[in-house]
Protein backbone atom coordinates (compact mmCIF):
# COMPACT_ATOMS: atom_id res chain seq x y z
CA UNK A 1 47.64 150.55 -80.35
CA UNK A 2 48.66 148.55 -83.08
CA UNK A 3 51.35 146.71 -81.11
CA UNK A 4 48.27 145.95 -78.53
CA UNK A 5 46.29 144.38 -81.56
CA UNK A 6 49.05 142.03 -82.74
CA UNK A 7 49.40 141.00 -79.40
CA UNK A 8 46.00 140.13 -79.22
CA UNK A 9 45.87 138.78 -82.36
CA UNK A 10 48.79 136.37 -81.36
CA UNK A 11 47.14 135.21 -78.93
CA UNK A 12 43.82 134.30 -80.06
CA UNK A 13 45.72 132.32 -82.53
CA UNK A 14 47.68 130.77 -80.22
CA UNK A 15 44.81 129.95 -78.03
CA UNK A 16 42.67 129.04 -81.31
CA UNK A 17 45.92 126.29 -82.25
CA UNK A 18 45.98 124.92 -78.10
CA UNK A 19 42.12 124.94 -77.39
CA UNK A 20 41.87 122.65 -80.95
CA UNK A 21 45.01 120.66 -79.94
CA UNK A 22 42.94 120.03 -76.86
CA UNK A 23 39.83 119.48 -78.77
CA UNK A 24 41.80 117.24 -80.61
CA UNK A 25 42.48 114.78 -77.83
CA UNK A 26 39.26 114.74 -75.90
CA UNK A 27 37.40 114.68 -79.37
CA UNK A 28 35.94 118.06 -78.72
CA UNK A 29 35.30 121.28 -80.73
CA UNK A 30 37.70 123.76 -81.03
CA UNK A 31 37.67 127.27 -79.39
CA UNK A 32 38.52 130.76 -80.20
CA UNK A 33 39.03 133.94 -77.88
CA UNK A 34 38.93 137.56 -79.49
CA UNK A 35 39.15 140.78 -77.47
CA UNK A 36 40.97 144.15 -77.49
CA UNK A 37 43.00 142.66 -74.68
CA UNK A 38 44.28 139.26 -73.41
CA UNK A 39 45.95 137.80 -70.32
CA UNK A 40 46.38 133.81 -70.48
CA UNK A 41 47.55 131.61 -67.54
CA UNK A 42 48.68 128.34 -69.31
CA UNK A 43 49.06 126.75 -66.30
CA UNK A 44 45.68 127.02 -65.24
CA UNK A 45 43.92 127.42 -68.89
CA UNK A 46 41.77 130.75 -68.05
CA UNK A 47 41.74 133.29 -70.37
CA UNK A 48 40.87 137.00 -69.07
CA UNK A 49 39.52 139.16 -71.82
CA UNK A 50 38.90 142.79 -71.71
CA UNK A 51 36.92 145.02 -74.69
CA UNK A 52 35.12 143.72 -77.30
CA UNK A 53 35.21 139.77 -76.74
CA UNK A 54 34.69 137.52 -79.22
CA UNK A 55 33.99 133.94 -77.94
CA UNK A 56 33.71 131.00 -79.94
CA UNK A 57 33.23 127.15 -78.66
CA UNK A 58 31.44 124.85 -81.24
CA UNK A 59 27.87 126.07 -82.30
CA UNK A 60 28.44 128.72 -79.73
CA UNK A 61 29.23 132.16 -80.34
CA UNK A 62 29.54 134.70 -77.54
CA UNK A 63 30.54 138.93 -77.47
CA UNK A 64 30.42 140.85 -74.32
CA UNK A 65 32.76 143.20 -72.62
CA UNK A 66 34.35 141.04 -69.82
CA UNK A 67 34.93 137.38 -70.22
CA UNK A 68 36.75 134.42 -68.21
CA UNK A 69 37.26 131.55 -70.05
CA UNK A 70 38.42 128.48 -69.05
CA UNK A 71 40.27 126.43 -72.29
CA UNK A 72 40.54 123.25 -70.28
CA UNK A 73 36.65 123.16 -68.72
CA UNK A 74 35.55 125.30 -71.24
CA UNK A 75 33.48 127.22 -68.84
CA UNK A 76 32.96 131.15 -69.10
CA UNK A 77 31.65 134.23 -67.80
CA UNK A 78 30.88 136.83 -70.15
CA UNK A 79 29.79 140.87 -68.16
CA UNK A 80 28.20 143.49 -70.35
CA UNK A 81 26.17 143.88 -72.95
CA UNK A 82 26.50 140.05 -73.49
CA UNK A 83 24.87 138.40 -76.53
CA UNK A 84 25.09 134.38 -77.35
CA UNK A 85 24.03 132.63 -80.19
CA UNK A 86 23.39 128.90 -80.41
CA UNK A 87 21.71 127.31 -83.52
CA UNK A 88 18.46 129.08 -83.54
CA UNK A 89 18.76 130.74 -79.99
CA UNK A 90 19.63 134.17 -79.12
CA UNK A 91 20.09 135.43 -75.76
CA UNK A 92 20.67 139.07 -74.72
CA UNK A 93 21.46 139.80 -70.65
CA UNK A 94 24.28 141.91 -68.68
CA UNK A 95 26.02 138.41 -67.40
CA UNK A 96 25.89 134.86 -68.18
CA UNK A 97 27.87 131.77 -67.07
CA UNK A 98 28.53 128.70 -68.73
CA UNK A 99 29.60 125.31 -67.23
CA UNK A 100 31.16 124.12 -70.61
CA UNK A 101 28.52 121.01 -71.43
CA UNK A 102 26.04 123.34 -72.86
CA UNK A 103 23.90 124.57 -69.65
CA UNK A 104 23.62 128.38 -69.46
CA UNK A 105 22.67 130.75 -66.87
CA UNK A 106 21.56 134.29 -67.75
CA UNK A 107 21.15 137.45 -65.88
CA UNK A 108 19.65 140.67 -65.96
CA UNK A 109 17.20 142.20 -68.62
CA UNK A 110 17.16 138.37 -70.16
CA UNK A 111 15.71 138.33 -73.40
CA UNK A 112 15.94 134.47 -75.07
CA UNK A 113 14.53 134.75 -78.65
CA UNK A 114 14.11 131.27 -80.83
CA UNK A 115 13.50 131.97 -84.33
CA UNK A 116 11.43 129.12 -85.85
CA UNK A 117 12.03 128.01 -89.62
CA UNK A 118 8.92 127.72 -91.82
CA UNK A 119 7.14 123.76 -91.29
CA UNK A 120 4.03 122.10 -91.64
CA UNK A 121 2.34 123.71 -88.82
CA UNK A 122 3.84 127.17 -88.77
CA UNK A 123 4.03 127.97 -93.07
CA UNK A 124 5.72 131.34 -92.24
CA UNK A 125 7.52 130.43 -89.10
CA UNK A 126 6.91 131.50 -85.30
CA UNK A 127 9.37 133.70 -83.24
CA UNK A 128 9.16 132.90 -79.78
CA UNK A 129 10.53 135.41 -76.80
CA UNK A 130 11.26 134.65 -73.45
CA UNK A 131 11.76 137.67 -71.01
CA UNK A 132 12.60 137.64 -67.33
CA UNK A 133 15.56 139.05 -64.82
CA UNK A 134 16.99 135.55 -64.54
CA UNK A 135 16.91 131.99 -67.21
CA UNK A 136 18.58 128.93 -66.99
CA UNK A 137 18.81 127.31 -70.57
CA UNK A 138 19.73 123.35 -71.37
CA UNK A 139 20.02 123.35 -74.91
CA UNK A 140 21.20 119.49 -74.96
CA UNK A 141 18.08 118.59 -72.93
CA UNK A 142 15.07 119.10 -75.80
CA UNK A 143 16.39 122.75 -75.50
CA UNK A 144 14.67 123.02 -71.81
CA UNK A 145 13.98 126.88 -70.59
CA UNK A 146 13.89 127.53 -67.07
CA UNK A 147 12.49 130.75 -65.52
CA UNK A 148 12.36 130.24 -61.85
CA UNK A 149 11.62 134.26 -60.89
CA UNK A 150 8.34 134.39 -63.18
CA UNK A 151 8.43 136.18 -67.01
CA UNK A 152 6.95 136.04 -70.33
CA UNK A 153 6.91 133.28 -72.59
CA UNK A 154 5.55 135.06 -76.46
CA UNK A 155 4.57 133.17 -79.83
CA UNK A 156 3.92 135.32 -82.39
CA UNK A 157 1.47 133.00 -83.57
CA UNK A 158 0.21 131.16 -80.35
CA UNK A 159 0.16 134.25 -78.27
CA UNK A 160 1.31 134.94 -74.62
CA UNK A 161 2.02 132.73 -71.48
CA UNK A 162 2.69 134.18 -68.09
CA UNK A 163 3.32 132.83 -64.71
CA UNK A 164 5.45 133.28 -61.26
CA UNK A 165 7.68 130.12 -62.17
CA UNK A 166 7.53 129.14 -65.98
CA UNK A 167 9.76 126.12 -68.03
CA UNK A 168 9.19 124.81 -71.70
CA UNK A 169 11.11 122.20 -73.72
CA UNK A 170 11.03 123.93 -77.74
CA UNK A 171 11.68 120.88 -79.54
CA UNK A 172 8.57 119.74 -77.91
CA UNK A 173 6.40 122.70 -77.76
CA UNK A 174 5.80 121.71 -74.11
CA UNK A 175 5.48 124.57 -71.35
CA UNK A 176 4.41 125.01 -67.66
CA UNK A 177 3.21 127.83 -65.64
CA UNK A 178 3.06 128.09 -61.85
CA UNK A 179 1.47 130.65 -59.61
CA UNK A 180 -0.70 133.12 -61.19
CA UNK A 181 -0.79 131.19 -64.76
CA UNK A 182 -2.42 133.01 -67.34
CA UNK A 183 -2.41 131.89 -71.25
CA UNK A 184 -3.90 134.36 -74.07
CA UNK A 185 -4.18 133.57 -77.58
CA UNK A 186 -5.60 136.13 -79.84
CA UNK A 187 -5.99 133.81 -82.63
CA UNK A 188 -8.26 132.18 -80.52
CA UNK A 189 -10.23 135.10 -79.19
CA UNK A 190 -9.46 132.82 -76.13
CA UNK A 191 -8.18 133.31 -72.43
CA UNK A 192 -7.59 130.74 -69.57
CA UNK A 193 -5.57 130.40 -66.20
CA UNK A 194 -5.03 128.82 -63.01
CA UNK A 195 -2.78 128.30 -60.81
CA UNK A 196 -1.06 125.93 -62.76
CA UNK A 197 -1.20 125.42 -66.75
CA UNK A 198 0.48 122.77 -68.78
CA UNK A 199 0.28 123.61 -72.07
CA UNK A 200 1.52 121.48 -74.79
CA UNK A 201 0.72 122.59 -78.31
CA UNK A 202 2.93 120.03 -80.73
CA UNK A 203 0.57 117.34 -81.15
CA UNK A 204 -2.82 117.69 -79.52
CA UNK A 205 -2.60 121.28 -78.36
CA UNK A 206 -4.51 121.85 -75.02
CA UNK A 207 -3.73 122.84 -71.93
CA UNK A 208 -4.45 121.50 -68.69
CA UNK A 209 -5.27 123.98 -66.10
CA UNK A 210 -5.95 122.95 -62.23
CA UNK A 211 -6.57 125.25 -59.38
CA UNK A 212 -9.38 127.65 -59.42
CA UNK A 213 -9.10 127.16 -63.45
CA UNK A 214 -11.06 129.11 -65.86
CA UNK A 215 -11.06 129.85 -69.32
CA UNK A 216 -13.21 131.57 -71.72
CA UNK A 217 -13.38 132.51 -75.58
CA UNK A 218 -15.92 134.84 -77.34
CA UNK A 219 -18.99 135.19 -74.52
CA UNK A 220 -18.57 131.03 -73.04
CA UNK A 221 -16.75 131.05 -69.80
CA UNK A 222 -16.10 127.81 -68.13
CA UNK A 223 -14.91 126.92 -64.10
CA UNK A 224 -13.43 124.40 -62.25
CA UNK A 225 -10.72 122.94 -59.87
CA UNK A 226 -9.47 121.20 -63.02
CA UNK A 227 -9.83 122.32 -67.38
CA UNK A 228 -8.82 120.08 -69.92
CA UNK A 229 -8.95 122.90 -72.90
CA UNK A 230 -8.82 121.65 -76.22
CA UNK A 231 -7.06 124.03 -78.81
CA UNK A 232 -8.98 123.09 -82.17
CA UNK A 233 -8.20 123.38 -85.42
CA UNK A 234 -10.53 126.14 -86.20
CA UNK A 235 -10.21 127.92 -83.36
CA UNK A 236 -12.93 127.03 -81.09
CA UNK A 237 -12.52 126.17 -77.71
CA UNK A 238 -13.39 122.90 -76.32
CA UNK A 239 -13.41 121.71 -72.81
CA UNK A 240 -13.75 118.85 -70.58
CA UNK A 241 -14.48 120.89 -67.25
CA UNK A 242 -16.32 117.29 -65.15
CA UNK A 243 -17.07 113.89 -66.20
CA UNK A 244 -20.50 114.05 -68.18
CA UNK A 245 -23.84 112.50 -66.64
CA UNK A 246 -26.46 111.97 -68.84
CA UNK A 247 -30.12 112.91 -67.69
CA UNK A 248 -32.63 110.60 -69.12
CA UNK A 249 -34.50 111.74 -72.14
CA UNK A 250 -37.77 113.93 -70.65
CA UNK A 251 -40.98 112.82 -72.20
CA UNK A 252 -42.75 114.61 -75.13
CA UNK A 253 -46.33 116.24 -74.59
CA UNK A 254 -47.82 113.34 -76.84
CA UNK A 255 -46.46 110.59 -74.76
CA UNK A 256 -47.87 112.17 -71.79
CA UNK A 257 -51.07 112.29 -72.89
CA UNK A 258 -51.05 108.91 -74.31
CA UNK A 259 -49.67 107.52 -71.25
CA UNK A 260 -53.27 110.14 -69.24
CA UNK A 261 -54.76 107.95 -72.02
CA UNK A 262 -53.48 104.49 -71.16
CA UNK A 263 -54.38 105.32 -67.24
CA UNK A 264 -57.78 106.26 -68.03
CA UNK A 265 -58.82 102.80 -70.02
CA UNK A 266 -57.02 100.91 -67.14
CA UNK A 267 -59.19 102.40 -64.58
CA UNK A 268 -62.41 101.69 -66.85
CA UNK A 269 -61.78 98.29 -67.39
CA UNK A 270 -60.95 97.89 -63.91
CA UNK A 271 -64.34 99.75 -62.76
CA UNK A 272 -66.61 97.25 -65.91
CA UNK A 273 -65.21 94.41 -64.38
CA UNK A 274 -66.00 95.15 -60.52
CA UNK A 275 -69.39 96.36 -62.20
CA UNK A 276 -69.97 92.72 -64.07
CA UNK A 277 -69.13 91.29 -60.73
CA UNK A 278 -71.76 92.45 -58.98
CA UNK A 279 -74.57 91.89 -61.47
CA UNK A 280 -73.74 88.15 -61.18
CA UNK A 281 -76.62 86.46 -59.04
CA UNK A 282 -75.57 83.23 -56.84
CA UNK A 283 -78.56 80.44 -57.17
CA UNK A 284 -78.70 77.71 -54.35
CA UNK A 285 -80.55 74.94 -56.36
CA UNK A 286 -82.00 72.68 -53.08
CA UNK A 287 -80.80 69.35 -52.78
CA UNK A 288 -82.95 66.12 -54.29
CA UNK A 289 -84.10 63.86 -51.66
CA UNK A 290 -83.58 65.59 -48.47
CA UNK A 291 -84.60 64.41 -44.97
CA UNK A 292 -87.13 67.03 -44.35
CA UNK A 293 -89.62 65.82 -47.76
CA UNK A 294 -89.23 62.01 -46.74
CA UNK A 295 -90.34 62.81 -43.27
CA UNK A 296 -93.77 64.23 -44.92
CA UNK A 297 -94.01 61.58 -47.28
């Protein structure tokens, strides 16, 4: 047994010194391979591990119980209770692959957790949780989640997002739910869904909901083919459901008396001066000088 672990402890100095010679040249990081037992194929570069592995590349750190690893391509397979760490990224599954430039593929009883430091907007911090049977992560790409098989996307401050095909970019706070979307937020007292919901909750915080959308908060339900939601400040809901139309302002009692009023003096003034009109006499004065007075003349 103790021959077995200098062996292995040989070798994962010997591949430590090779994968940073490597590094060296194609100004890459380092790598290290740790595991209760080795095989290494120079001429190929793949490393087989067995029990207990230990893999290290960069801001990377790997365990599992089978790995393949690949010194030249730095890509690996890790089988068994694997758990990677990247910055502030965990992921727990039974098998993940990675292609070397930072894209990961997990599998089986995923769990991705992101454990956000104390800012501006979250004083105490936020741990988010992603959950599904299958995740594709692209750390170098805004750190972009994939879920193509439907999970659970959980803020311990912003609540819950599900859906039958979900993706989010952390850095930007930015996520998308298709099929079946359905957001919660119990700070909110608040509920909405759709068939699709873009959320984005860095800068304005809403989320845009379209097909048969509807979201509600306390006893206000809304409806539509299309929900801006609004995620205020203090927690109140706000929503843009339709363009607005404005009726025109309805009349008070007053003015429509006052305008009974205004009718009433119209039609008396109209009634005095048919009345004046036909008082008014017409007086034929006979004409001076006519034919019929010089004839008796």
């Amino acid at each position: 047994m103790t021959t077995i672990k200098k062996i292995c402890a040989a070798l994962s100095v010997a591949m430590l010194v090779c994968s940073a010679a490597t590094a060296a040249d194609k100004n890459e990081e380092p790598s290290e391979v740790n595991a209760d037992a080795i095989e290494y194929d120079m001429n190929t570069g793949i490393v087989a591990a067995e029990g207990n592995v230990l893999l290290k590349h960069g801001a990377t750190k790997a365990t599992g119980l089978h790995a393949m690893f690949n010194v030249n391509t730095k890509e690996a397979h890790l089988i068994g209770n694997v758990i990677v760490v990247r910055e502030d990224m965990r992921i727990t599954c039974n098998a993940l692959a990675s292609n070397g430039q930072g894209y990961m593929s997990a599998d089986g009883n995923v769990i991705a957790t992101q454990n956000l430091a104390p800012n501006e907007k979250y004083p105490n911090g936020d741990t988010r949780t992603f959950t599904s049977e299958h995740i594709d992560y692209f750390p170098d790409e805004g750190k972009h989640v994939v879920i193509p098989t439907g999970g659970i996307a959980e803020s311990a401050v912003e609540g819950t997002f599900t859906a039958d095909q979900m993706e989010g970019w952390l850095d930007e706070e930015h996520y998308i739910g298709r099929g079946n979307a359905h957001l919660v937020s119990i700070s909110r007292n608040m509920e909405a869904g759709g068939d699709e919901v873009d959320y984005s909750g860095k800068d304005a915080g809403k989320a845009v909901l379209s097909g048969n959308a509807w979201a509600y908060q306390d006893n206000n339900t809304i409806r539509g083919n299309r929900l801006t939601v609004y995620l205020a400040d203090d927690g109140n809901l706000k929503a843009d459901a339709a363009p607005k139309f404005e009726m025109p302002p309805m009349p008070t009692v007053d003015k429509v008396f006052d305008k009974e009023k205004e009718s009433a003096a119209q039609v008396e003034q109209k009634v005095s001066v048919e009345e004046k009109s036909s008082d008014e006499k017409i007086i034929i004065e006979p004409e001076e000088n006519s034919s019929a007075d010089k004839k008796s003349e």
